[in-house]
C-alpha atoms as a PDB file:
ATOM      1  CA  UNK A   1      83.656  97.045  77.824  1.00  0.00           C
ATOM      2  CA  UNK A   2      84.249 100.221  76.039  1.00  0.00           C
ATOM      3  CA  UNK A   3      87.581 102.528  75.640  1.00  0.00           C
ATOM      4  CA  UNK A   4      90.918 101.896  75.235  1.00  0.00           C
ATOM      5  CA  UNK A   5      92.476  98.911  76.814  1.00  0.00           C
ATOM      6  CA  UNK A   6      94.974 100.179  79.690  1.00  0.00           C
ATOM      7  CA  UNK A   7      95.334  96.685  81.383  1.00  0.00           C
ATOM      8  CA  UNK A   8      94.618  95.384  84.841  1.00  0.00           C
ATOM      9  CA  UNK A   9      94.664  97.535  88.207  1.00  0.00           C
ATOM     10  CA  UNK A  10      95.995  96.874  91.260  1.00  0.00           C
ATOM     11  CA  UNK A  11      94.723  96.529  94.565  1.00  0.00           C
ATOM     12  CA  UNK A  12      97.043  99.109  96.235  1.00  0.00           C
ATOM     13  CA  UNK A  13      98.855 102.060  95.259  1.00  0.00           C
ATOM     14  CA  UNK A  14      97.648 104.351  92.529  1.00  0.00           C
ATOM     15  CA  UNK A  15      97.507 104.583  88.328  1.00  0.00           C
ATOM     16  CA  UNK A  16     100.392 106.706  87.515  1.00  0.00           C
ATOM     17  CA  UNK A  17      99.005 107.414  83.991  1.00  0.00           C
ATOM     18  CA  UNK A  18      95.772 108.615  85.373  1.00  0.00           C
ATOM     19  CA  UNK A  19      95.659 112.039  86.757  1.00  0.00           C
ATOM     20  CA  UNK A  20      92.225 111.288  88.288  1.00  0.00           C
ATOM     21  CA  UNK A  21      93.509 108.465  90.334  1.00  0.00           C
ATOM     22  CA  UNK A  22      94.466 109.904  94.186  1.00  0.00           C
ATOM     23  CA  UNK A  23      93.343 108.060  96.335  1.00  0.00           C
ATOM     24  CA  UNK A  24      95.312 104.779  97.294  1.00  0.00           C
ATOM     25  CA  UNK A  25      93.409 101.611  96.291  1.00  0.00           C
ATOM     26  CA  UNK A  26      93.859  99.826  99.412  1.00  0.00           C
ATOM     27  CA  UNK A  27      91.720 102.351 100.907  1.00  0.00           C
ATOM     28  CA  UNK A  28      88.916 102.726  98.832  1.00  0.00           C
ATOM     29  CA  UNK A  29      85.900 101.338 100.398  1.00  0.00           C
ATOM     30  CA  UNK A  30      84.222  99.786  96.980  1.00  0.00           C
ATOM     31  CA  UNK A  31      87.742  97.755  96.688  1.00  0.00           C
ATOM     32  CA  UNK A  32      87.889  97.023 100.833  1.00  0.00           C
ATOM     33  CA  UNK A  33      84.039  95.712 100.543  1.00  0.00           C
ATOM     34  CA  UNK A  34      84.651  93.761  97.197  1.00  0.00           C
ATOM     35  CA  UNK A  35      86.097  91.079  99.731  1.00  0.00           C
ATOM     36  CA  UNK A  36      82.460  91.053 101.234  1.00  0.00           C
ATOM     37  CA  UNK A  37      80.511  90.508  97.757  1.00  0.00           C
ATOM     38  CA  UNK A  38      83.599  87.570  97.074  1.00  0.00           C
ATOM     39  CA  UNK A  39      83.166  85.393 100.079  1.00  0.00           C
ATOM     40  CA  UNK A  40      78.761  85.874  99.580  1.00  0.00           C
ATOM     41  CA  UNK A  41      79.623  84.395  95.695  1.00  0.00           C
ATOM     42  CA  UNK A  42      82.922  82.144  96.685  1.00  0.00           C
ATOM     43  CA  UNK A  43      85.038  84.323  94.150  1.00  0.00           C
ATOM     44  CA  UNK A  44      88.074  82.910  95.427  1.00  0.00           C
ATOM     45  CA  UNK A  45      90.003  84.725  91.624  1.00  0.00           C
ATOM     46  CA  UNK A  46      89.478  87.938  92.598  1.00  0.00           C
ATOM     47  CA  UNK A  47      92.896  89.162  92.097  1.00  0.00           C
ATOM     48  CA  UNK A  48      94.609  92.249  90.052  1.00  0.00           C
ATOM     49  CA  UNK A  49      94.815  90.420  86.334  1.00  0.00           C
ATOM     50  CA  UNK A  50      91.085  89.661  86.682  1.00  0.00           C
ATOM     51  CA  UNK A  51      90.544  93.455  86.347  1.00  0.00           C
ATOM     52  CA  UNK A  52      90.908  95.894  83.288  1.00  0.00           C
ATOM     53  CA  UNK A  53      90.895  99.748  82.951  1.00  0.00           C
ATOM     54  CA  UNK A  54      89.634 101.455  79.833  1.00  0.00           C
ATOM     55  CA  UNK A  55      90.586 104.642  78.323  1.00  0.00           C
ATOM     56  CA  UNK A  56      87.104 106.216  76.997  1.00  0.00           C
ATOM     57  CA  UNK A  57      87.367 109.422  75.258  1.00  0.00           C
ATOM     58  CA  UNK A  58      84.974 112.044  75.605  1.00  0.00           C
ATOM     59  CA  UNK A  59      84.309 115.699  73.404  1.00  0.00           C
ATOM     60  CA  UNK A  60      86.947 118.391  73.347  1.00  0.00           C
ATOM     61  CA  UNK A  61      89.662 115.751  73.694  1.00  0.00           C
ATOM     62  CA  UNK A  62      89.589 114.802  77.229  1.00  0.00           C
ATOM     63  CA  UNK A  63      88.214 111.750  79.099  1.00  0.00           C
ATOM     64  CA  UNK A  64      88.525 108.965  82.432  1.00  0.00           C
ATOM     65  CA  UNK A  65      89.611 105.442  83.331  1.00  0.00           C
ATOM     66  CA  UNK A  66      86.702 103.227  83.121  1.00  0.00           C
ATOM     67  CA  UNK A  67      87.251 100.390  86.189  1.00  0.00           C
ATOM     68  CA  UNK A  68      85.873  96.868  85.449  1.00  0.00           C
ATOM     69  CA  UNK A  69      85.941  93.272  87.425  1.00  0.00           C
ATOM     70  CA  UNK A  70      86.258  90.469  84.437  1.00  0.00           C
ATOM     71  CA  UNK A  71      86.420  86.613  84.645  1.00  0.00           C
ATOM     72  CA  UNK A  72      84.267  84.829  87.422  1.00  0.00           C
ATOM     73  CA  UNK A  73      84.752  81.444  86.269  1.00  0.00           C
ATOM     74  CA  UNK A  74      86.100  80.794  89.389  1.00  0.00           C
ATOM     75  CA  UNK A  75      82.657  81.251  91.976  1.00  0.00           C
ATOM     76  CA  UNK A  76      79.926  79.792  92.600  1.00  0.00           C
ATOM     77  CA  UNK A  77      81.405  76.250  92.954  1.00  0.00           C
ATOM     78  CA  UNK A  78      83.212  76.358  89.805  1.00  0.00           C
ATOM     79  CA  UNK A  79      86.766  76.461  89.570  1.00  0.00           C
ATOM     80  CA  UNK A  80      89.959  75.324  87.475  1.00  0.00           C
ATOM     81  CA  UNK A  81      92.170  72.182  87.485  1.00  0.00           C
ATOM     82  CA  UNK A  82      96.049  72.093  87.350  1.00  0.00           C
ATOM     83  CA  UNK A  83      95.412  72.265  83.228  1.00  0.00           C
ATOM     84  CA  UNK A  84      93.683  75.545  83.495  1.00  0.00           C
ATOM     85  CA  UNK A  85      90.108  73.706  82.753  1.00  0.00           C
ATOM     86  CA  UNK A  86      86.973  74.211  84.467  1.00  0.00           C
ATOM     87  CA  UNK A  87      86.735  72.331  86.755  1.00  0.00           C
ATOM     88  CA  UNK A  88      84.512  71.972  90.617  1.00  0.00           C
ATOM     89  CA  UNK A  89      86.083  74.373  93.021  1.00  0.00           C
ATOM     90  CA  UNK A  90      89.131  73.295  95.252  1.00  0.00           C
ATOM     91  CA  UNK A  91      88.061  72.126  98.921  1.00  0.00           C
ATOM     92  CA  UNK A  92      91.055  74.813  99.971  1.00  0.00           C
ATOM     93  CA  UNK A  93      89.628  77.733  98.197  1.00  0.00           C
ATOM     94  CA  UNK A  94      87.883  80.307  99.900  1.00  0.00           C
ATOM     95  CA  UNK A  95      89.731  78.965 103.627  1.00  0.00           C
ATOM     96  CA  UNK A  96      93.493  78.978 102.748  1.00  0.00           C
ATOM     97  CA  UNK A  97      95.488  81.322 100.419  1.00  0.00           C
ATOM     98  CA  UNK A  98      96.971  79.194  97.512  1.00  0.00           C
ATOM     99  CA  UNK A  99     100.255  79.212 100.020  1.00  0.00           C
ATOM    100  CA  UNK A 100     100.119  79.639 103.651  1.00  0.00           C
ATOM    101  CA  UNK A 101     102.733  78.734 105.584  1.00  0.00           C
ATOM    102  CA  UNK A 102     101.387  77.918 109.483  1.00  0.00           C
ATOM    103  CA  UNK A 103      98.828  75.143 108.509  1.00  0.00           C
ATOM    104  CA  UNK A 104     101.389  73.700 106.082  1.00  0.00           C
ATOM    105  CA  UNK A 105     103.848  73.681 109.180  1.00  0.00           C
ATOM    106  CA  UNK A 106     101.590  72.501 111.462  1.00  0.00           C
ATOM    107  CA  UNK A 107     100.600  69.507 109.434  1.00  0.00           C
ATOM    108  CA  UNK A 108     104.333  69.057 108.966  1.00  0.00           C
ATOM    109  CA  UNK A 109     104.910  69.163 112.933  1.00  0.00           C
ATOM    110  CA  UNK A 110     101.796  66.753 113.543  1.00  0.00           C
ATOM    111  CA  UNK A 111     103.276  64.572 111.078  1.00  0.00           C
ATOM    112  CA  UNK A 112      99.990  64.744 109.119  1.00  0.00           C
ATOM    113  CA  UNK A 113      98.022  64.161 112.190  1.00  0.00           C
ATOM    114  CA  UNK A 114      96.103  67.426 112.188  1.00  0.00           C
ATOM    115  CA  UNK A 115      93.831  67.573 109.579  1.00  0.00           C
ATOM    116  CA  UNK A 116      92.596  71.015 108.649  1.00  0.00           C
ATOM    117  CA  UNK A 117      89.032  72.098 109.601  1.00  0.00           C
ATOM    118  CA  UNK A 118      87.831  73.031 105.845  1.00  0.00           C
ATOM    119  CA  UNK A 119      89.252  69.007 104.779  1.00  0.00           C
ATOM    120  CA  UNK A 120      86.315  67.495 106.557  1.00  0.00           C
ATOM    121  CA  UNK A 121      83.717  69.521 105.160  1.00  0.00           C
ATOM    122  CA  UNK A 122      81.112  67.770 102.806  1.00  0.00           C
ATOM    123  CA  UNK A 123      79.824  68.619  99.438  1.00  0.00           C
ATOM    124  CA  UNK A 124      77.297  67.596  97.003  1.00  0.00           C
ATOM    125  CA  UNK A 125      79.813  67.430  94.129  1.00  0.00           C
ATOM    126  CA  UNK A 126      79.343  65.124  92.221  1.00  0.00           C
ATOM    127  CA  UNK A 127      75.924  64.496  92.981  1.00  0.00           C
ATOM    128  CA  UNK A 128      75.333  67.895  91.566  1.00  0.00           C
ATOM    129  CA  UNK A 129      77.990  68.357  88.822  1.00  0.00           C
ATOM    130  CA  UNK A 130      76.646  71.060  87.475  1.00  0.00           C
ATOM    131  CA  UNK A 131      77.347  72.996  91.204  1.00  0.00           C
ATOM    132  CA  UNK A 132      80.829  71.867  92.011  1.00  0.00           C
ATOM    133  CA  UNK A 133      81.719  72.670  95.121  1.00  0.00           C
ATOM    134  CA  UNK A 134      79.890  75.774  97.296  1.00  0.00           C
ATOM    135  CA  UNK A 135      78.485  75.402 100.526  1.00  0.00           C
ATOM    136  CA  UNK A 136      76.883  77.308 103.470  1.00  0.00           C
ATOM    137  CA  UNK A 137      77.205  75.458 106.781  1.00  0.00           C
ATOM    138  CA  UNK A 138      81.041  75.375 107.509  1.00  0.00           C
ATOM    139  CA  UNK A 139      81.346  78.737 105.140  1.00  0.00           C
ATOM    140  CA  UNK A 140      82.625  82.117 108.284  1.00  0.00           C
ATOM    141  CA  UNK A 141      82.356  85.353 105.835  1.00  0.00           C
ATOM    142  CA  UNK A 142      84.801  86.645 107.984  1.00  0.00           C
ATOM    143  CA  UNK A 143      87.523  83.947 107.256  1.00  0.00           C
ATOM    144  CA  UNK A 144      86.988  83.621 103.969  1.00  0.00           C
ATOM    145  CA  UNK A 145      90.095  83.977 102.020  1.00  0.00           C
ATOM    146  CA  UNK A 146      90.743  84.610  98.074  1.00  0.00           C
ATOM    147  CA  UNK A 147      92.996  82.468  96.547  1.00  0.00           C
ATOM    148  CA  UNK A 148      96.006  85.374  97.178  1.00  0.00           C
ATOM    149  CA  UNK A 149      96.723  87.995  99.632  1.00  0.00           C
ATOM    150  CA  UNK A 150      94.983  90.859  98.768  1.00  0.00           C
ATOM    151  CA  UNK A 151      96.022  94.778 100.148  1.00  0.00           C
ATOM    152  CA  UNK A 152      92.592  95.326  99.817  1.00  0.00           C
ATOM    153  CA  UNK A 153      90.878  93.091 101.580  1.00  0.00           C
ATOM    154  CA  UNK A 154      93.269  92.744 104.389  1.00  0.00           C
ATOM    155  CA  UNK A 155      92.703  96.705 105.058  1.00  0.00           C
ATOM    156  CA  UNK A 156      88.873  95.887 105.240  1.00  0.00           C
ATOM    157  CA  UNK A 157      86.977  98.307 108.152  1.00  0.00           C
ATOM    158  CA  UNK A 158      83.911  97.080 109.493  1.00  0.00           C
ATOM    159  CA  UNK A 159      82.628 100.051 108.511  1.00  0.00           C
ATOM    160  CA  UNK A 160      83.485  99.160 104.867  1.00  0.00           C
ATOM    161  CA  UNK A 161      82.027  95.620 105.532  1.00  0.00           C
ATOM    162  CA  UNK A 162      78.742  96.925 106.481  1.00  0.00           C
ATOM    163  CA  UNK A 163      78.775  98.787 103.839  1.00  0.00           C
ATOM    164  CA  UNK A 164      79.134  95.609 101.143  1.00  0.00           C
ATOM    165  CA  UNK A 165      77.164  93.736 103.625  1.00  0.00           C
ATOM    166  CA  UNK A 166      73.821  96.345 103.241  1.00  0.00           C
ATOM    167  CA  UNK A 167      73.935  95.762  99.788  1.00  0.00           C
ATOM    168  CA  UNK A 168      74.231  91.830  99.756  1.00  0.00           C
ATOM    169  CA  UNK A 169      71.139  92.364 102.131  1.00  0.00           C
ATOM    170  CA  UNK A 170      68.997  93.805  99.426  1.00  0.00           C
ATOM    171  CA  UNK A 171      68.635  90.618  97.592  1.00  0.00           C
ATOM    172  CA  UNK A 172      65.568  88.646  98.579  1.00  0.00           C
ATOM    173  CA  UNK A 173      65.053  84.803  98.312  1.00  0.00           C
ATOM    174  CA  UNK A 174      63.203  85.449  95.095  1.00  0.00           C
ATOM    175  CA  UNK A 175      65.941  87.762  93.308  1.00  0.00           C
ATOM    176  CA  UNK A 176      68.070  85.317  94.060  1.00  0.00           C
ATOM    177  CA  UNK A 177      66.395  82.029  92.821  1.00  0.00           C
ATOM    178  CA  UNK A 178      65.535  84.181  89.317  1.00  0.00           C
ATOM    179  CA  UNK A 179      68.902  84.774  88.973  1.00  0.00           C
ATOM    180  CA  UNK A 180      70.463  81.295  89.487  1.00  0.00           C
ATOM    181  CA  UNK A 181      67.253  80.497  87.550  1.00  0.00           C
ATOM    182  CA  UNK A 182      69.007  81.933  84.804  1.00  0.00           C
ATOM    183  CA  UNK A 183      71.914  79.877  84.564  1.00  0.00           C
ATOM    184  CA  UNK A 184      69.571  76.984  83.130  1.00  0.00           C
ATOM    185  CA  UNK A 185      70.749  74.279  84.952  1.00  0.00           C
ATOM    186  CA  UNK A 186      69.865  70.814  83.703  1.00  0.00           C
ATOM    187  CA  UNK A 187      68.539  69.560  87.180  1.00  0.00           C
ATOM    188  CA  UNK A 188      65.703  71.350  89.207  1.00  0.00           C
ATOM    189  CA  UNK A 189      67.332  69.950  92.534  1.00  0.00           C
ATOM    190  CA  UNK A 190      70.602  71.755  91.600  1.00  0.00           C
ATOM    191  CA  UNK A 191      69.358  74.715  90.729  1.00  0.00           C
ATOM    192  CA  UNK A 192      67.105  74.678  93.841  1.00  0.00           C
ATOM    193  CA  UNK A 193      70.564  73.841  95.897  1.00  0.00           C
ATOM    194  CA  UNK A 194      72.723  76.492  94.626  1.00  0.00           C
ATOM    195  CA  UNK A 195      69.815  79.062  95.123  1.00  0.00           C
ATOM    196  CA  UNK A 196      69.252  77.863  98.604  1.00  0.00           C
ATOM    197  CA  UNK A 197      73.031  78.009  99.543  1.00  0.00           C
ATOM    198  CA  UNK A 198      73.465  81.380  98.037  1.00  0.00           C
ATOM    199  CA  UNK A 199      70.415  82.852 100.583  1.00  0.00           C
ATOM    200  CA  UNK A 200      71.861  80.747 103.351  1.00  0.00           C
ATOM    201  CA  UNK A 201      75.630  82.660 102.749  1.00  0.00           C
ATOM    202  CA  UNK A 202      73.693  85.762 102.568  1.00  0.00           C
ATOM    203  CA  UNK A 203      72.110  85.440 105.582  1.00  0.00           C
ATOM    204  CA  UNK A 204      75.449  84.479 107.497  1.00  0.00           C
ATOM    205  CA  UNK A 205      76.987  87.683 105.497  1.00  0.00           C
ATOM    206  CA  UNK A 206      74.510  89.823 107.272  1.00  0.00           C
ATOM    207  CA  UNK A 207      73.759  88.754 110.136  1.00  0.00           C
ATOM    208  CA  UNK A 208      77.885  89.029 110.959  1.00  0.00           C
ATOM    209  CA  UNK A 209      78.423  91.933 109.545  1.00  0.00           C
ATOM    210  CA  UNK A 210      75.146  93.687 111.102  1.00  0.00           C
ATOM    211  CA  UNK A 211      76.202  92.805 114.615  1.00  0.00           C
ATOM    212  CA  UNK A 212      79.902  94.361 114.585  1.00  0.00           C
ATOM    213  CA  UNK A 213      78.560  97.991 114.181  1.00  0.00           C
ATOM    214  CA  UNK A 214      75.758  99.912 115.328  1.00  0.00           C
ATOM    215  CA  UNK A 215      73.217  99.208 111.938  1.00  0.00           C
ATOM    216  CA  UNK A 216      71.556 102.634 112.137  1.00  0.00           C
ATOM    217  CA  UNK A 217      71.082 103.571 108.028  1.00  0.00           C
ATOM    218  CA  UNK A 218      69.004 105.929 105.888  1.00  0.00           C
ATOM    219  CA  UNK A 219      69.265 108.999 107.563  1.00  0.00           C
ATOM    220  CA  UNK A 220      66.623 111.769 106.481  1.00  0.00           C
ATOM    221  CA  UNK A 221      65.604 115.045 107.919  1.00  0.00           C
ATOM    222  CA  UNK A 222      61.759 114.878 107.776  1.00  0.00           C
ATOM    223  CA  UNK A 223      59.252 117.912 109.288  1.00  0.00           C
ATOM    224  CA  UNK A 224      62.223 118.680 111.780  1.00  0.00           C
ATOM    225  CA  UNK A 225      62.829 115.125 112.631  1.00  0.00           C
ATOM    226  CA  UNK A 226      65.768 112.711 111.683  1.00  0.00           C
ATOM    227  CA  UNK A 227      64.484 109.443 111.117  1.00  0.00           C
ATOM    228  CA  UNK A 228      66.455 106.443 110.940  1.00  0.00           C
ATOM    229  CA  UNK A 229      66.497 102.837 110.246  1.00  0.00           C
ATOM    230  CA  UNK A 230      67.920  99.616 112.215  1.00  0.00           C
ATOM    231  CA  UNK A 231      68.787  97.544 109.867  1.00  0.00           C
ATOM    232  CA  UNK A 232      69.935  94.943 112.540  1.00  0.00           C
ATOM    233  CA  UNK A 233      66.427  94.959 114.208  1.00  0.00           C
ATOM    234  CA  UNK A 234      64.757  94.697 110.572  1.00  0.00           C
ATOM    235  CA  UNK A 235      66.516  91.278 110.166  1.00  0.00           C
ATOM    236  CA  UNK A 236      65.570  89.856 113.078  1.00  0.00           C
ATOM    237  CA  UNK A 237      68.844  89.927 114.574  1.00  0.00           C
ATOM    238  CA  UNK A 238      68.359  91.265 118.325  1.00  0.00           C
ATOM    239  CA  UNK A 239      65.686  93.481 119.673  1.00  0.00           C
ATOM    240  CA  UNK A 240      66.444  97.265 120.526  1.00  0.00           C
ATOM    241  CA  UNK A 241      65.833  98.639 124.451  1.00  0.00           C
ATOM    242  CA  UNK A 242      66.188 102.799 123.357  1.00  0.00           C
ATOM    243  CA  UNK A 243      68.278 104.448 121.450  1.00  0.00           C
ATOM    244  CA  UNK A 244      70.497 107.297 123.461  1.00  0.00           C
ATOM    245  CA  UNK A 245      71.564 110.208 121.645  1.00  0.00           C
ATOM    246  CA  UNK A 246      73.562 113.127 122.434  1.00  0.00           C
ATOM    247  CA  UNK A 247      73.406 116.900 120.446  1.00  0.00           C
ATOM    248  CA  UNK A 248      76.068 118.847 119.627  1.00  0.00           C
ATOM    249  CA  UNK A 249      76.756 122.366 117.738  1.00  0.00           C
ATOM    250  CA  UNK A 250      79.863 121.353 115.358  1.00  0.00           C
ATOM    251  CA  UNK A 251      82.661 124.101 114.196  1.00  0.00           C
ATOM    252  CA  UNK A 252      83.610 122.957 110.719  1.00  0.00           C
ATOM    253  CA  UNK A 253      86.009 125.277 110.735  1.00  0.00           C
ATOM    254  CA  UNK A 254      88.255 123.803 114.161  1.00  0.00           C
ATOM    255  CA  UNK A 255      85.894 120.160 114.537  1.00  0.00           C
ATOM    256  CA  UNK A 256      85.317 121.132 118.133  1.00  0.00           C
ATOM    257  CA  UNK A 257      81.663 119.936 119.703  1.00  0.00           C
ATOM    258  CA  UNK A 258      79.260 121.944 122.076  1.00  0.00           C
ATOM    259  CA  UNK A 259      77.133 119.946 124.051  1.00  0.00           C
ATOM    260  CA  UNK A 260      73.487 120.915 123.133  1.00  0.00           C
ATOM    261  CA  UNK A 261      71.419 118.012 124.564  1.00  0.00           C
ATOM    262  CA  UNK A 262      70.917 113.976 125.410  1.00  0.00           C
ATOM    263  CA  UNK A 263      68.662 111.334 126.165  1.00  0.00           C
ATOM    264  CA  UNK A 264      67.081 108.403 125.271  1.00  0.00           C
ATOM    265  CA  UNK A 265      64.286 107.512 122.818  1.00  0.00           C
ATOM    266  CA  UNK A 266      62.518 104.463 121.832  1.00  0.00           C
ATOM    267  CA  UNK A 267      61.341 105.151 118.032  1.00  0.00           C
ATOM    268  CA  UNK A 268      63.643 105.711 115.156  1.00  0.00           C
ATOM    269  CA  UNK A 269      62.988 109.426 115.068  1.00  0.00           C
ATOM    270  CA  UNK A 270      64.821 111.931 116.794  1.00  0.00           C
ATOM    271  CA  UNK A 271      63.252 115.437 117.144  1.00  0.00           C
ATOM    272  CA  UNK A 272      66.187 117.929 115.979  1.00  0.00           C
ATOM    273  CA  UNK A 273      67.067 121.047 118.202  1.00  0.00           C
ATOM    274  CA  UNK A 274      66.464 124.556 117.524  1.00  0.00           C
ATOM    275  CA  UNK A 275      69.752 126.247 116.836  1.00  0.00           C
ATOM    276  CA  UNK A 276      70.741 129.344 114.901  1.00  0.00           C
ATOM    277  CA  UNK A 277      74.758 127.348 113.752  1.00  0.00           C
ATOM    278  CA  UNK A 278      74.946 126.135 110.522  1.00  0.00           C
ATOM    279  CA  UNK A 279      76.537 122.437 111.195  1.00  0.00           C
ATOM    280  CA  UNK A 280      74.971 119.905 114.178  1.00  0.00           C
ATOM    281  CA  UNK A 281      76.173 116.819 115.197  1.00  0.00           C
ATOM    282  CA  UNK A 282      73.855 113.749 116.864  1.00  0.00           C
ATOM    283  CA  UNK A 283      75.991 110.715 118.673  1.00  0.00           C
ATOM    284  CA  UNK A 284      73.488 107.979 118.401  1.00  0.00           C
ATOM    285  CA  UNK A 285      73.903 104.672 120.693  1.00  0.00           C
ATOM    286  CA  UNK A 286      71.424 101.284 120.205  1.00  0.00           C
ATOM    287  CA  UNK A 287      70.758 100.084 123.575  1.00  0.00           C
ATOM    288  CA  UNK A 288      70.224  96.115 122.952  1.00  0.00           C
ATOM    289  CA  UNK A 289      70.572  93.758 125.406  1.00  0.00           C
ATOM    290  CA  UNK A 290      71.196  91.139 122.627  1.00  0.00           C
ATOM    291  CA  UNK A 291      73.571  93.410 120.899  1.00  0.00           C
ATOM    292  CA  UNK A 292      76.472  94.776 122.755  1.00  0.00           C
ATOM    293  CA  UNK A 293      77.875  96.150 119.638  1.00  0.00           C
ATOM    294  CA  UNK A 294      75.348  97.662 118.821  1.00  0.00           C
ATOM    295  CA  UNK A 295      76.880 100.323 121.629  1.00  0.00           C
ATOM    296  CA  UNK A 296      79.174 101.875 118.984  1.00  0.00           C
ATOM    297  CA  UNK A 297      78.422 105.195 117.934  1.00  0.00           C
ATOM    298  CA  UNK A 298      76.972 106.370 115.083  1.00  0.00           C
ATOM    299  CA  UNK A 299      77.655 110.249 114.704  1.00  0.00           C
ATOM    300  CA  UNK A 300      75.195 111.901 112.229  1.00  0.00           C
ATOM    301  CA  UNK A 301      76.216 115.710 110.578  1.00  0.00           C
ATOM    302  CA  UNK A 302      73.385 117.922 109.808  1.00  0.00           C
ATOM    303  CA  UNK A 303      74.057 121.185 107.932  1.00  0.00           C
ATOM    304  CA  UNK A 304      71.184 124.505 107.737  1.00  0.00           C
ATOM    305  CA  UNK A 305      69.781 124.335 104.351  1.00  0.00           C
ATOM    306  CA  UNK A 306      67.032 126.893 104.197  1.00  0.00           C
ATOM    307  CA  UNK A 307      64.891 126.816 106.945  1.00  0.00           C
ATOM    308  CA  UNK A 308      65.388 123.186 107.652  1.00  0.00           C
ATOM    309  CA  UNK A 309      68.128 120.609 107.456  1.00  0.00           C
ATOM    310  CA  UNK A 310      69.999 118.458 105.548  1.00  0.00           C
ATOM    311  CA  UNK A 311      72.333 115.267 106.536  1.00  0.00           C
ATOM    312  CA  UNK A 312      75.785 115.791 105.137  1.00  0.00           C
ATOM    313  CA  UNK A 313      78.110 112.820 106.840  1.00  0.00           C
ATOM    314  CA  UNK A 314      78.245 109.726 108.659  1.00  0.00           C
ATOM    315  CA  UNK A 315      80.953 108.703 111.067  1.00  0.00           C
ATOM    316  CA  UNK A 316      80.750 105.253 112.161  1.00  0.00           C
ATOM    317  CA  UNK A 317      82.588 103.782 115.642  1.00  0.00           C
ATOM    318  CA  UNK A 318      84.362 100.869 114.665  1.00  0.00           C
ATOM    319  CA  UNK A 319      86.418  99.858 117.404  1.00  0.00           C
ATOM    320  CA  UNK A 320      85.136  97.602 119.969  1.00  0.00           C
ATOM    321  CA  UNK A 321      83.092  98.971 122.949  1.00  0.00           C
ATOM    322  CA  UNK A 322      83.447  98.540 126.555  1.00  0.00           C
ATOM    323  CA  UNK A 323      81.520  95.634 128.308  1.00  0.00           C
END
């Protein structure tokens, strides 16, 4: 950490000391997905004072807020007791806020009767001290909850979760045992666990995350083609019928559409119209009978560059589709 210490940020509203900073923080989608990469690692501290901006001065006098994410002792089954020590993680954290008031009134109406869902769950704490407490089979990364309310978090798009969720996806089983590898854990079997339950969480991250939006990704204009990837279909995650598209011309001046052409393809490449207008548009469905979601639209903006094109923006549907 470089710069000028400026303190923590916070997870809504803007710096008022930093010129640069316009853009509300409860809508930024690095901050929105953060909640995504928390739940994968059981961050359940990931709240404004475990942040810090820096100051860092550049030539001619000028310079920019530097953003950084500091103190993770609380993840990866680690935690803190009442004294502030380390200590395993709390059974609550990750499916309660520190105070939430319906389960605590429900257990008060029940008399104590109703026992909440995350109290049964079992860990291997303290067969594997070194762990604490992180596991996979009862862990929903769309429940998950930090250990406060977060303006963030609780503005989270799917569109934004897909995002986080693509990169979580891009650690294999081996990245992720050579980096758990490197916390040099005393016992093999721990080490083995923690790397096991960490690809387990990953794969519930994804394959979630991957079925509420259509998973088209890595757009490219190639020899007058766009190609395209399913990311859903890549992970094994349902199997694709044909992917319907429909081409428009697009004003960027007034946003309005022309209807160019449609139909329905089976490969991920989509010959691209002729067309004399700089800006196209392609509405791109994923026909899957295992994958109703997958319905949502994906529109795709191509701009003349030469005598080709070039992909400029990506509008995702996010809203839930029809039956």
């Amino acid at each position: 950490m470089s710069g000028d210490l400026l303190g923590p940020f916070r997870f809504y509203g803007t710096r008022p000391d930093d010129p640069n900073d316009i853009f509300p923080h409860e809508h930024r989608r690095e901050l929105r997905g953060y909640r995504v990469f928390c739940a994968w690692l059981h961050h359940d501290d990931s709240r404004a004072i475990n942040t810090m901006d820096t100051f860092r001065e550049s030539e001619g006098g000028r310079g920019h807020v530097q953003h950084y994410l500091i103190d993770f002792g609380s993840a990866l089954g680690s935690g803190s007791d009442v004294r502030r020590n380390i200590a395993p993680q709390d059974p609550r954290a990750g499916n309660e806020y520190l105070f939430e008031i319906p389960p605590m009134l429900k257990t008060a109406y029940t008399f104590g009767f109703w026992m909440r869902p995350w109290m049964k769950v079992r860990y291997v704490y303290p067969q594997f001290a070194e762990i604490g407490r992180i596991e996979s089979d009862f862990f929903r990364p769309e429940a998950w909850k930090p250990e406060y309310p977060n303006a963030a978090f609780n503005r989270m798009l799917l569109d934004d979760a897909f995002w986080a969720a693509k990169i979580v996806a891009r650690f294999s089983d081996e990245a992720i045992r050579a980096i758990v590898h490197q916390g040099d854990y005393l016992d093999p079997q721990a080490e083995r666990f923690l790397a096991d339950t960490l690809i387990a969480r990953r794969d519930k991250v994804v394959a979630h995350y991957f079925m509420q939006v259509n998973p088209l990704h890595a757009f490219r204009v190639a020899a007058s083609n766009l190609e395209f990837r399913n990311l859903g279909q890549e992970h094994g995650l349902a199997s694709v019928d044909a992917y319907q598209y429909e081409w428009f011309v697009f004003d960027n001046d007034t946003s309005s559409l022309t209807a160019l052409a449609d139909g329905e393809i089976s490969q991920v490449r989509l010959p691209i119209p002729a067309s004399g207008r700089a800006y196209l548009m392609v509405r791109l469905r994923t026909r899957s009978a295992g994958a109703p979601e997958w319905r949502k639209a994906v529109d795709v903006y191509l701009r003349r560059d030469g005598e080709g094109r070039l992909v400029v923006g990506i509008e995702r549907q996010i809203e839930d589709v029809n039956p």
